[in-house]
C-alpha atoms as a PDB file:
ATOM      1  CA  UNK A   1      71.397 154.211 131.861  1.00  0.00           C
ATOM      2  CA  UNK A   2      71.049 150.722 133.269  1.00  0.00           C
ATOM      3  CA  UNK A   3      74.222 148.395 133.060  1.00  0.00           C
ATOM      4  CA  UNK A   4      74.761 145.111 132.890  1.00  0.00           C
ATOM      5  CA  UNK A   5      78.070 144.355 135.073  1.00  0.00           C
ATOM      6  CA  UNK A   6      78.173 140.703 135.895  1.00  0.00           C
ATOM      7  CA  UNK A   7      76.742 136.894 134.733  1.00  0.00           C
ATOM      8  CA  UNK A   8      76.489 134.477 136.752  1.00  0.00           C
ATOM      9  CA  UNK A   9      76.423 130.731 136.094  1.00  0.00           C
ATOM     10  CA  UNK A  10      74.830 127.693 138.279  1.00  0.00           C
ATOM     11  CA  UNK A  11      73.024 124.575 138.602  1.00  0.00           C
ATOM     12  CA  UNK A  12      69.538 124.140 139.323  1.00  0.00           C
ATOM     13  CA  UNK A  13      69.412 121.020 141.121  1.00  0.00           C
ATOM     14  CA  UNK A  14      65.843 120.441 143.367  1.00  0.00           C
ATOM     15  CA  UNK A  15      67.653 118.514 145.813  1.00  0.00           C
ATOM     16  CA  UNK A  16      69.942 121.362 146.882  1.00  0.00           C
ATOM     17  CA  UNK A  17      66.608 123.347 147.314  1.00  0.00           C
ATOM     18  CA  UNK A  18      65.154 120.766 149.440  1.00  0.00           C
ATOM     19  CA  UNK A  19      68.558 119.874 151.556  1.00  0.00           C
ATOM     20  CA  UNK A  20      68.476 124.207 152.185  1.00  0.00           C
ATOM     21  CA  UNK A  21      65.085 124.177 152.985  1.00  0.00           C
ATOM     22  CA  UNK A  22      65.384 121.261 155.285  1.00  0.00           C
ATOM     23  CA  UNK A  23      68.706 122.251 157.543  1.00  0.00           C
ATOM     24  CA  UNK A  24      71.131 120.008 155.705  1.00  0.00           C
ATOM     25  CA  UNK A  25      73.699 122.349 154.661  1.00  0.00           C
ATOM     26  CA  UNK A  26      76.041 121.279 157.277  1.00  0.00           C
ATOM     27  CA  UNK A  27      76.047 117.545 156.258  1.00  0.00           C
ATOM     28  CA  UNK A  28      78.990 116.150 154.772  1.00  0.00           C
ATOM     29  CA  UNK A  29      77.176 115.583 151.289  1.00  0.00           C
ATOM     30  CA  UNK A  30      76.005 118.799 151.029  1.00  0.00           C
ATOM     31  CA  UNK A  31      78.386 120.891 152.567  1.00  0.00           C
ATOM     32  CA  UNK A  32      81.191 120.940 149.750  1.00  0.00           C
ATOM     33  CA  UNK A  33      78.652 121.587 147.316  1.00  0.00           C
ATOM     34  CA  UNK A  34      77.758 124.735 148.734  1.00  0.00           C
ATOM     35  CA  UNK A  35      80.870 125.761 149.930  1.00  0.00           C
ATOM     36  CA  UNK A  36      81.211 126.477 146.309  1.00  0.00           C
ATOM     37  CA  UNK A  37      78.907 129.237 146.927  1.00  0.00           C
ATOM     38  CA  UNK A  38      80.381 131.332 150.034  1.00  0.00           C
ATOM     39  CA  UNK A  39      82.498 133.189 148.300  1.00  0.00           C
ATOM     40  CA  UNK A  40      79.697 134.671 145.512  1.00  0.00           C
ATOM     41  CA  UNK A  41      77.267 134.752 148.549  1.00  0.00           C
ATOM     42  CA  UNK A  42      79.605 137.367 150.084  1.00  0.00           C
ATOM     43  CA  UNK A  43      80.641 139.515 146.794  1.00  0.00           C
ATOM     44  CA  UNK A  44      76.821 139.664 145.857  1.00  0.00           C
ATOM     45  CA  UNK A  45      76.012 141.364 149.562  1.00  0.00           C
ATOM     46  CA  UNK A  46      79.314 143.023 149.759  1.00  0.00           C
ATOM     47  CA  UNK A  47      80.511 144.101 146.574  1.00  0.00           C
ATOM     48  CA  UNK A  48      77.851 143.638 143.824  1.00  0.00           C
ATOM     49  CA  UNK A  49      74.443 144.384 145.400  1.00  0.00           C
ATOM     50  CA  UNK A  50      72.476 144.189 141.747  1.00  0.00           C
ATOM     51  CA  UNK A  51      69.393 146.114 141.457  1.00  0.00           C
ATOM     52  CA  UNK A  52      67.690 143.350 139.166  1.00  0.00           C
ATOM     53  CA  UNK A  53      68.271 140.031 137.969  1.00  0.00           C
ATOM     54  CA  UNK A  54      67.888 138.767 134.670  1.00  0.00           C
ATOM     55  CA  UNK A  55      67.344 135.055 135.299  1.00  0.00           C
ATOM     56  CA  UNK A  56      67.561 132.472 132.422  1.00  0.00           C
ATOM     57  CA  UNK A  57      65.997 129.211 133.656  1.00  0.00           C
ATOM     58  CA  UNK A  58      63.671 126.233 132.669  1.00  0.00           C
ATOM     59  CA  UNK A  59      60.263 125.559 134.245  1.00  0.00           C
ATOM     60  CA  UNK A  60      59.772 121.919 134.923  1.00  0.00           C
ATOM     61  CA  UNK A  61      55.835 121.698 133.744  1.00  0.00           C
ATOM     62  CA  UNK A  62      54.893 124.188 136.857  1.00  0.00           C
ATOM     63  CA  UNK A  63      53.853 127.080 134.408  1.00  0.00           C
ATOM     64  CA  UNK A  64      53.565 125.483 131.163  1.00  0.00           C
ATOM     65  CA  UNK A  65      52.777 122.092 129.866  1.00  0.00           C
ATOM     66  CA  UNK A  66      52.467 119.951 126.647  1.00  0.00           C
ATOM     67  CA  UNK A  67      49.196 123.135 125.923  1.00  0.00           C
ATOM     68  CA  UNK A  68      51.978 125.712 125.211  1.00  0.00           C
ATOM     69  CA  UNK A  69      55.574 124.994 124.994  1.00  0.00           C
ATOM     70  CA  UNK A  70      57.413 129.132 124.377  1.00  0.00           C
ATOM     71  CA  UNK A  71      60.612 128.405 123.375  1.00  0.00           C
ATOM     72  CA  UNK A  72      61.571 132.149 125.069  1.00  0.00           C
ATOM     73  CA  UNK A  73      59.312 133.675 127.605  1.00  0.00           C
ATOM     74  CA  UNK A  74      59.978 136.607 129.865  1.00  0.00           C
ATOM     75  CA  UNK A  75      58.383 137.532 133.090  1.00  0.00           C
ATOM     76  CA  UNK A  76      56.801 140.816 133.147  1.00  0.00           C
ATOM     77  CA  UNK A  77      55.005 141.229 135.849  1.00  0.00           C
ATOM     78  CA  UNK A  78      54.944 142.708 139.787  1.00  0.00           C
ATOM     79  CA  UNK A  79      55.499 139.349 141.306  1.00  0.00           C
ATOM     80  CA  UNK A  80      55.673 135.406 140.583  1.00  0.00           C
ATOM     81  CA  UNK A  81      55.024 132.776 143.717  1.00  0.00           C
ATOM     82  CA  UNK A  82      57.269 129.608 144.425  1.00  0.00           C
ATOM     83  CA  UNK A  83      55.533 126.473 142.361  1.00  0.00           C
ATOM     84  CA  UNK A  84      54.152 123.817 143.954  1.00  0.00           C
ATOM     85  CA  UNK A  85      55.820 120.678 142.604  1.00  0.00           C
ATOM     86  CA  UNK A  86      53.623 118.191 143.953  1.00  0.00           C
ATOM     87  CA  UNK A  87      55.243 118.087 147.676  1.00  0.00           C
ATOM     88  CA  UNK A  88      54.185 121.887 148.408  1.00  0.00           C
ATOM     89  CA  UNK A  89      56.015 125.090 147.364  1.00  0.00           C
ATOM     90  CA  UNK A  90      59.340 125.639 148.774  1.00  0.00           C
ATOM     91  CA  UNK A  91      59.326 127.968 151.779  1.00  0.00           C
ATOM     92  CA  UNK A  92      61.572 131.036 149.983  1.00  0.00           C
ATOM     93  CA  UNK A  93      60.370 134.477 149.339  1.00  0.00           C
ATOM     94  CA  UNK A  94      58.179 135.409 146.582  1.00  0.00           C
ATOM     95  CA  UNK A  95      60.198 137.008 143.431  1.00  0.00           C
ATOM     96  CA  UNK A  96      59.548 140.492 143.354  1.00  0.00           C
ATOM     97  CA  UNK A  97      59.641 141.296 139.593  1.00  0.00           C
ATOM     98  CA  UNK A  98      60.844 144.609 137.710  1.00  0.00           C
ATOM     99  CA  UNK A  99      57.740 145.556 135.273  1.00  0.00           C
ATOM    100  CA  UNK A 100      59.272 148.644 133.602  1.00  0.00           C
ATOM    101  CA  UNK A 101      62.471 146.862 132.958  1.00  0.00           C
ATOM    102  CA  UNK A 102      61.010 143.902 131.766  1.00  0.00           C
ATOM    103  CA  UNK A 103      58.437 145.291 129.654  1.00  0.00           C
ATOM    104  CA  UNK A 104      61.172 147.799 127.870  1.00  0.00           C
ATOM    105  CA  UNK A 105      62.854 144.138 127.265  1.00  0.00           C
ATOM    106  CA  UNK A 106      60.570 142.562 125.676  1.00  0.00           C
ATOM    107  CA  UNK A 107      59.620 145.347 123.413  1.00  0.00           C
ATOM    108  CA  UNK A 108      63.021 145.529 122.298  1.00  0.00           C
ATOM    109  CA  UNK A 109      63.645 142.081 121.620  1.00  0.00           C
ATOM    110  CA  UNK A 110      60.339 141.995 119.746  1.00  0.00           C
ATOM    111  CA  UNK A 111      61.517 144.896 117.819  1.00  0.00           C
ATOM    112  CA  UNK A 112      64.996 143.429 116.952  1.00  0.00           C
ATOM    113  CA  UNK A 113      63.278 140.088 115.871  1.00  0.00           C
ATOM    114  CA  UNK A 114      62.818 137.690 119.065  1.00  0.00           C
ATOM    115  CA  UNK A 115      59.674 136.324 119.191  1.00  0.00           C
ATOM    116  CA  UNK A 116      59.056 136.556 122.878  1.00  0.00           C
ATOM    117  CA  UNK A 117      56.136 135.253 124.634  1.00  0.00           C
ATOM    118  CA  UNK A 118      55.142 137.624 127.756  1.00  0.00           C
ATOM    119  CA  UNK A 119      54.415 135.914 131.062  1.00  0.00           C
ATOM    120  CA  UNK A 120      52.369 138.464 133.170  1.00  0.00           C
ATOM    121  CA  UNK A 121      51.500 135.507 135.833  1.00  0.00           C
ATOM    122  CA  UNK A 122      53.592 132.706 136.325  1.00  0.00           C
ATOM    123  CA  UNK A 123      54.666 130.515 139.242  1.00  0.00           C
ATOM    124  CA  UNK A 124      58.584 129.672 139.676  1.00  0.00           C
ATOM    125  CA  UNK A 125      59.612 126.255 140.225  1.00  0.00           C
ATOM    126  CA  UNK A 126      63.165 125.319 141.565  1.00  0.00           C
ATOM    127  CA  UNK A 127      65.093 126.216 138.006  1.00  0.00           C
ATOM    128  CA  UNK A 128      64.519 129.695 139.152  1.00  0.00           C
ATOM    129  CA  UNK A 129      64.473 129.457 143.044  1.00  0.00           C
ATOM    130  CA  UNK A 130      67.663 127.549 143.415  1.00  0.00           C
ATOM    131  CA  UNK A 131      69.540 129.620 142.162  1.00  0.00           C
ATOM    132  CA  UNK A 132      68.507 132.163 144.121  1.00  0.00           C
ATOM    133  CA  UNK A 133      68.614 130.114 147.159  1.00  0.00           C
ATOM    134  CA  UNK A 134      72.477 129.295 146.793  1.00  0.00           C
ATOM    135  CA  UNK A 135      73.267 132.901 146.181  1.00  0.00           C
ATOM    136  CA  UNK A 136      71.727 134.738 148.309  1.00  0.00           C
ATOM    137  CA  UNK A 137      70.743 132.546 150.784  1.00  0.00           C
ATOM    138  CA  UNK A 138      67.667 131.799 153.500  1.00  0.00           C
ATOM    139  CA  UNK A 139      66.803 135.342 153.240  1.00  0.00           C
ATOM    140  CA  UNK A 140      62.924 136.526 154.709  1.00  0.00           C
ATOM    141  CA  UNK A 141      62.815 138.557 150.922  1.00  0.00           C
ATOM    142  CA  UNK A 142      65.224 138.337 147.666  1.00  0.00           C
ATOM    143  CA  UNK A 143      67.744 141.164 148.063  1.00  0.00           C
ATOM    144  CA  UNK A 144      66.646 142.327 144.427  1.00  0.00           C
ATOM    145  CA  UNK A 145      64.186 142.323 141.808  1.00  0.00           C
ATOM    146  CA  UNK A 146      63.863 139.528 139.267  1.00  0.00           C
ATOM    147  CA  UNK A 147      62.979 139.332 135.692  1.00  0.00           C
ATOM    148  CA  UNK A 148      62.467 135.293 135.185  1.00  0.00           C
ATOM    149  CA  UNK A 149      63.279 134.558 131.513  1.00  0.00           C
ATOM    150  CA  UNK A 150      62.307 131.088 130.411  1.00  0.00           C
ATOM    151  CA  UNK A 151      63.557 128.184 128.052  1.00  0.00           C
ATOM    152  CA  UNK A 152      62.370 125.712 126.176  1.00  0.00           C
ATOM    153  CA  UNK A 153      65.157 122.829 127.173  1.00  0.00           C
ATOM    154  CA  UNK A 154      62.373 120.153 127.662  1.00  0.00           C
ATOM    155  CA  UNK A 155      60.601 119.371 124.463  1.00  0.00           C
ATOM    156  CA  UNK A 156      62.274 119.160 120.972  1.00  0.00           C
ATOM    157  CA  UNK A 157      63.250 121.370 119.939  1.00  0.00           C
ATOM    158  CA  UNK A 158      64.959 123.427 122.031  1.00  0.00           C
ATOM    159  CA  UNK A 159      66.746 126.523 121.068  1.00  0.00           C
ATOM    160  CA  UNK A 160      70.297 126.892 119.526  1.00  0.00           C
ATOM    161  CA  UNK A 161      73.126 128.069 121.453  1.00  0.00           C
ATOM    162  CA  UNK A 162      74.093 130.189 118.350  1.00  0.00           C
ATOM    163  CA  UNK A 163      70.095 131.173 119.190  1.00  0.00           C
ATOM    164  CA  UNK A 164      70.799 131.711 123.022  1.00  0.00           C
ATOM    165  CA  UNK A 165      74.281 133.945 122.528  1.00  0.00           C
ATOM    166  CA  UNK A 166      72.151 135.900 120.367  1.00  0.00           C
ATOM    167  CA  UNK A 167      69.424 136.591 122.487  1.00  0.00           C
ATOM    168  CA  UNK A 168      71.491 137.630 125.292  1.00  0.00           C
ATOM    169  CA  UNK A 169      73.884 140.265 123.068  1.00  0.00           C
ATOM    170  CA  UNK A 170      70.082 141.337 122.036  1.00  0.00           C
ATOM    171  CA  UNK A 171      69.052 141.198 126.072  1.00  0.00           C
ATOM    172  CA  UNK A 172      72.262 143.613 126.505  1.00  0.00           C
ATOM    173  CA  UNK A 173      71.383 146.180 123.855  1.00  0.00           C
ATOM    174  CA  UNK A 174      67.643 146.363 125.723  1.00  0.00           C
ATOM    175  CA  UNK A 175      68.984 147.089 128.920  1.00  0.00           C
ATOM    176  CA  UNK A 176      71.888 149.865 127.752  1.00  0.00           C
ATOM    177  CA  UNK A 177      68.760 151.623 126.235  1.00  0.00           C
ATOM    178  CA  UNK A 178      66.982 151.717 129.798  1.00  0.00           C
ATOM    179  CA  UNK A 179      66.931 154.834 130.738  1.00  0.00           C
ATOM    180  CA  UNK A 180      67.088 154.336 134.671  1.00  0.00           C
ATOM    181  CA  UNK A 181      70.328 153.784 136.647  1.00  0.00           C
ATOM    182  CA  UNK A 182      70.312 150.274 137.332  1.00  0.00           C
ATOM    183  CA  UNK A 183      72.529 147.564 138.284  1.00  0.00           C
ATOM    184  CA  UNK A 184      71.911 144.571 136.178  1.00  0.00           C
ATOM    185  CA  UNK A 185      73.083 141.197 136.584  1.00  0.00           C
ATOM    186  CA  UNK A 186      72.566 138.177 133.902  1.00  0.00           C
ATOM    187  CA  UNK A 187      72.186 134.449 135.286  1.00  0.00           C
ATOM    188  CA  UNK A 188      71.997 131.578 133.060  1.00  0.00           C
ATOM    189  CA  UNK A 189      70.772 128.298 135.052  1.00  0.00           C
ATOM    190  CA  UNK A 190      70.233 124.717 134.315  1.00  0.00           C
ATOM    191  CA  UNK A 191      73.059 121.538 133.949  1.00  0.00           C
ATOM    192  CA  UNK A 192      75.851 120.598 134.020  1.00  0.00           C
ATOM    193  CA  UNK A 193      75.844 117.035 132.369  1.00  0.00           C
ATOM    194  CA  UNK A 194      73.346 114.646 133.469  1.00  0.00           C
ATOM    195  CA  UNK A 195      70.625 112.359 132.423  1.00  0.00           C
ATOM    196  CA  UNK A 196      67.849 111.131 134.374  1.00  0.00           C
ATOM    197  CA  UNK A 197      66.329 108.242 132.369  1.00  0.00           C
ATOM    198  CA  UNK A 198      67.383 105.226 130.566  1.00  0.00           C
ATOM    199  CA  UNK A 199      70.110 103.561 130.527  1.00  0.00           C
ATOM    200  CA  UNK A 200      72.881 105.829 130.858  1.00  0.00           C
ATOM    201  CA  UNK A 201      70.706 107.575 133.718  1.00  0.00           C
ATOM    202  CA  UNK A 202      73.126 109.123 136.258  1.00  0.00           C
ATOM    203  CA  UNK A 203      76.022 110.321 133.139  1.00  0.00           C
ATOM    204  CA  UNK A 204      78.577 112.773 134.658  1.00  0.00           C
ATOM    205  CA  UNK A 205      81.352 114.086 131.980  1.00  0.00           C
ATOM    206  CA  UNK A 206      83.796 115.976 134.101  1.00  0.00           C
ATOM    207  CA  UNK A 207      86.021 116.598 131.281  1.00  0.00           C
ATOM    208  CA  UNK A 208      83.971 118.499 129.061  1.00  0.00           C
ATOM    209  CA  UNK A 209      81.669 120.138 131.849  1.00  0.00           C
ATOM    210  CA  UNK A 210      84.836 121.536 132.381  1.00  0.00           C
ATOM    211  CA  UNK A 211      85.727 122.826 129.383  1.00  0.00           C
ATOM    212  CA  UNK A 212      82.831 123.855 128.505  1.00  0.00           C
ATOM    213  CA  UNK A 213      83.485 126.580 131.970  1.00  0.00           C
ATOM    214  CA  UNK A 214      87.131 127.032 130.330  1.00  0.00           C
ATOM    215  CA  UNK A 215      85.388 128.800 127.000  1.00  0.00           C
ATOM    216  CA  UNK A 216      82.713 131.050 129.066  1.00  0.00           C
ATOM    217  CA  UNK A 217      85.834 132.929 129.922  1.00  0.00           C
ATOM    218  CA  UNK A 218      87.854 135.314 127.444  1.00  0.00           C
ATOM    219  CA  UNK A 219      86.855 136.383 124.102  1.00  0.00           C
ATOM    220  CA  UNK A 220      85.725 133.076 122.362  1.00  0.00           C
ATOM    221  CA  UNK A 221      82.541 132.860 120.809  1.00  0.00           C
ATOM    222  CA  UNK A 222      83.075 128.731 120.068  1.00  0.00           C
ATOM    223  CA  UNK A 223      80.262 128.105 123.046  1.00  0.00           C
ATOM    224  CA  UNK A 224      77.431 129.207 120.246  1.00  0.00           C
ATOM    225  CA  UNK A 225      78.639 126.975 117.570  1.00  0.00           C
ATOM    226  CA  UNK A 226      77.873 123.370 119.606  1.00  0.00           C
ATOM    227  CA  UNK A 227      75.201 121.434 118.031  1.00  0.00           C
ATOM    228  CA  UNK A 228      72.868 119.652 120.044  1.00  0.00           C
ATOM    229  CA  UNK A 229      73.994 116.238 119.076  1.00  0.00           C
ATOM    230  CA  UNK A 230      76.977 117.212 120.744  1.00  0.00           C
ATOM    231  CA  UNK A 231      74.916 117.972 124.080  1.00  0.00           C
ATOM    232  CA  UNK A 232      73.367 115.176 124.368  1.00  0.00           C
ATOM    233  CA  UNK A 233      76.240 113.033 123.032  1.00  0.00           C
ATOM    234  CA  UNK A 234      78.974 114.098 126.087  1.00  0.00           C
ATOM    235  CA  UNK A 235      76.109 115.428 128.874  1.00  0.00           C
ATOM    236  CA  UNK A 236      73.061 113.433 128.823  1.00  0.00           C
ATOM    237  CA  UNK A 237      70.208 114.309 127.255  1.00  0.00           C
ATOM    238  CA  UNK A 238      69.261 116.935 130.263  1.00  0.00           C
ATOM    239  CA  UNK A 239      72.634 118.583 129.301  1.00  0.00           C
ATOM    240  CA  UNK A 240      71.150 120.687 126.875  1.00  0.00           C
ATOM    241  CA  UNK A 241      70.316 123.081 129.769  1.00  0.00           C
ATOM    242  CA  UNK A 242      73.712 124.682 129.219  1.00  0.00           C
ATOM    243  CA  UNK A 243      72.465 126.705 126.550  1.00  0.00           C
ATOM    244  CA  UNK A 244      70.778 128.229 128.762  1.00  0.00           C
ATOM    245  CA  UNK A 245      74.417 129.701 129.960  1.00  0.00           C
ATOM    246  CA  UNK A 246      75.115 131.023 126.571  1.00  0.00           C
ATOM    247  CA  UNK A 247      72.249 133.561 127.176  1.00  0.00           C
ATOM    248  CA  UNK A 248      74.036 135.130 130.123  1.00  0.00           C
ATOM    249  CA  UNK A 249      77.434 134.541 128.526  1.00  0.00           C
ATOM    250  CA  UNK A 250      76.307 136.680 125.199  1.00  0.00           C
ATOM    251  CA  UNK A 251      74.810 139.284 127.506  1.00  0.00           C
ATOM    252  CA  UNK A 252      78.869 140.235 128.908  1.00  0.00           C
ATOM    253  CA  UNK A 253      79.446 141.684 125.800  1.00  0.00           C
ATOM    254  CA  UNK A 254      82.865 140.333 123.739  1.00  0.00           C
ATOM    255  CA  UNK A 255      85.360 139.140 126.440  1.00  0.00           C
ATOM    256  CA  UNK A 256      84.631 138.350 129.955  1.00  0.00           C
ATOM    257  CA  UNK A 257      86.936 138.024 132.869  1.00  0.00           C
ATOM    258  CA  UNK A 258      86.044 134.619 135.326  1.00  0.00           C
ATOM    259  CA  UNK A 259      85.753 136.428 139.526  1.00  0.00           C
ATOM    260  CA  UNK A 260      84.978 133.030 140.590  1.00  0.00           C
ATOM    261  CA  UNK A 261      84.462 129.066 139.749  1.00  0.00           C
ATOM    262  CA  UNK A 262      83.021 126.004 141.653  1.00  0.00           C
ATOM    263  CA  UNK A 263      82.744 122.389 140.373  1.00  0.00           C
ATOM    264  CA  UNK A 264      81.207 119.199 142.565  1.00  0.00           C
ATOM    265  CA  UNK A 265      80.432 115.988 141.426  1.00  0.00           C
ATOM    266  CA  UNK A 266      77.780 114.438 142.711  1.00  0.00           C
ATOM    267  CA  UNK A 267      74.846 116.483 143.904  1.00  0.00           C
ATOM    268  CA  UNK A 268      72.024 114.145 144.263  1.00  0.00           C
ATOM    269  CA  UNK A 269      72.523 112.345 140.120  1.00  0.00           C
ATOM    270  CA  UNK A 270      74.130 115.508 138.187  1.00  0.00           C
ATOM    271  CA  UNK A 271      77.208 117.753 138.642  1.00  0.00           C
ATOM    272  CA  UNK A 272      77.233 121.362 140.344  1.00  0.00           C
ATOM    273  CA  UNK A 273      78.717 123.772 138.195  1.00  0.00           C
ATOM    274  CA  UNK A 274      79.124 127.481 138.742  1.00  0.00           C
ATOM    275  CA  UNK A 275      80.843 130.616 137.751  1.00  0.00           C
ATOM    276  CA  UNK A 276      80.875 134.151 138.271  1.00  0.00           C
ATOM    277  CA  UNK A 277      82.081 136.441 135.079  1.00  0.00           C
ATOM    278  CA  UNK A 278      82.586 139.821 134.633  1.00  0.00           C
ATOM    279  CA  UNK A 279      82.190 142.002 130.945  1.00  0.00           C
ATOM    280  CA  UNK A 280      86.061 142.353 130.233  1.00  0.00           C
ATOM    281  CA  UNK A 281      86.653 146.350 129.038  1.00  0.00           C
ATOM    282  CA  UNK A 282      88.709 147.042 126.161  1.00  0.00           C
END
């Protein structure tokens, strides 16, 4: 049967995208941020090689506006094109999706009582390409398939993280019932604290980004209980992204073990945070 065997955890940030896409990896600014990254670049061609990707992200008004806002939507079909974000799309690969996996996932979160919206064309703006960009790397396709999963973090109201944890234990239970041998990974994207308007525009809490890495790992569930007053309280009101996270962190099952961990303030006006995890047996 298919298997999910890791999560992984990152920022989305455009800028990294564009400082990538532009040869500016070796600058000073940007080169500690993704030095964070060398080390799950190499396990993920090396060690891991997934067969699909589960990716958790926002879309930043590319595919859906103030006409629909779902507050879950998954990706089902063959193949989803880099968004154009107003200064052209960003010259990456297009995401070859998994149909039969995806489809099987949203039946069975239907059935166990998500209402998911199905996506069958869609265009992926930087909360999805980022990420892959900073794992995997300039790359002429995507090492694996993708199934883009999207949430509503940009318009009240967004999602629980008691909502989120749920959805990925439910996300789990739909891919152990796959039938196919696959290699599954689970990414939750978006944050860590920021805010980019008003006036506490440019907020960085270090201190509780931090913890809030400390209790992906292990067997806590306390991650689910945060209210969203909370979110926007200590990270800014674009903070809420992190329950985005709680999706891939409910899809490792119980316990997790932490492989690997980066951290770097600043990156462009928000903080880098990332994490690889592992479901912890027994």
């Amino acid at each position: 049967m298919a298997r999910i065997t890791a999560g992984v955890g990152t920022s989305h940030v455009p800028a990294i995208g564009a400082a990538i896409d532009n040869g500016k990896t070796d600058d000073p600014y940007w080169q500690p941020v993704l030095a964070g990254y060398e080390w799950t670049r190499a396990w993920e061609r090396e060690t891991a090689r997934p067969d699909v990707v589960i990716l958790v992200f926002n879309d930043h008004a590319s595919a859906f506006d103030m006409r629909i806002i779902p507050t879950f939507a998954i990706g089902c079909g063959e193949r989803f094109k880099p968004a154009d974000e107003g200064w052209g799309p960003r010259p990456v690969p297009v995401v070859e999706g998994h149909p039969d996996l995806a489809w099987h996932i949203a039946q069975s979160l239907i059935l166990d009582e998500f209402d998911m919206t199905i996506i069958n064309e869609m265009d992926v703006d930087h909360g999805l390409t980022v990420p892959l960009s900073v794992v995997f790397g300039q790359v002429p396709e995507w090492p694996c398939k993708v199934i883009p999963l999207a949430v509503n973090v940009v318009t009240y109201p967004p999602p629980s993280g008691n909502r989120c944890w749920a959805l990925g234990e439910a996300i789990a239970r739909a891919v152990a019932s796959f039938p196919e041998d696959l290699n599954v990974q689970v990414w939750g994207t978006g944050g860590l604290s920021h805010q980019l308007q008003g006036t506490r525009a440019g907020l960085i809490n270090r201190d509780w980004d931090n913890r809030f890495l400390d209790r992906l790992v292990g067997d806590s569930d306390e991650l689910r209980h945060i209210p969203h007053l909370e979110y926007l309280r200590e990270t800014g009101s674009e903070g809420i992204e992190m329950v985005m996270w709680l999706i891939m962190r409910g899809a490792m099952g119980k316990a997790t073990r932490q492989l690997h961990r980066h951290y770097h303030v600043p990156a462009s006006n928000t903080a880098v945070g990332h994490i690889v995890l592992e479901p912890a047996q027994g």
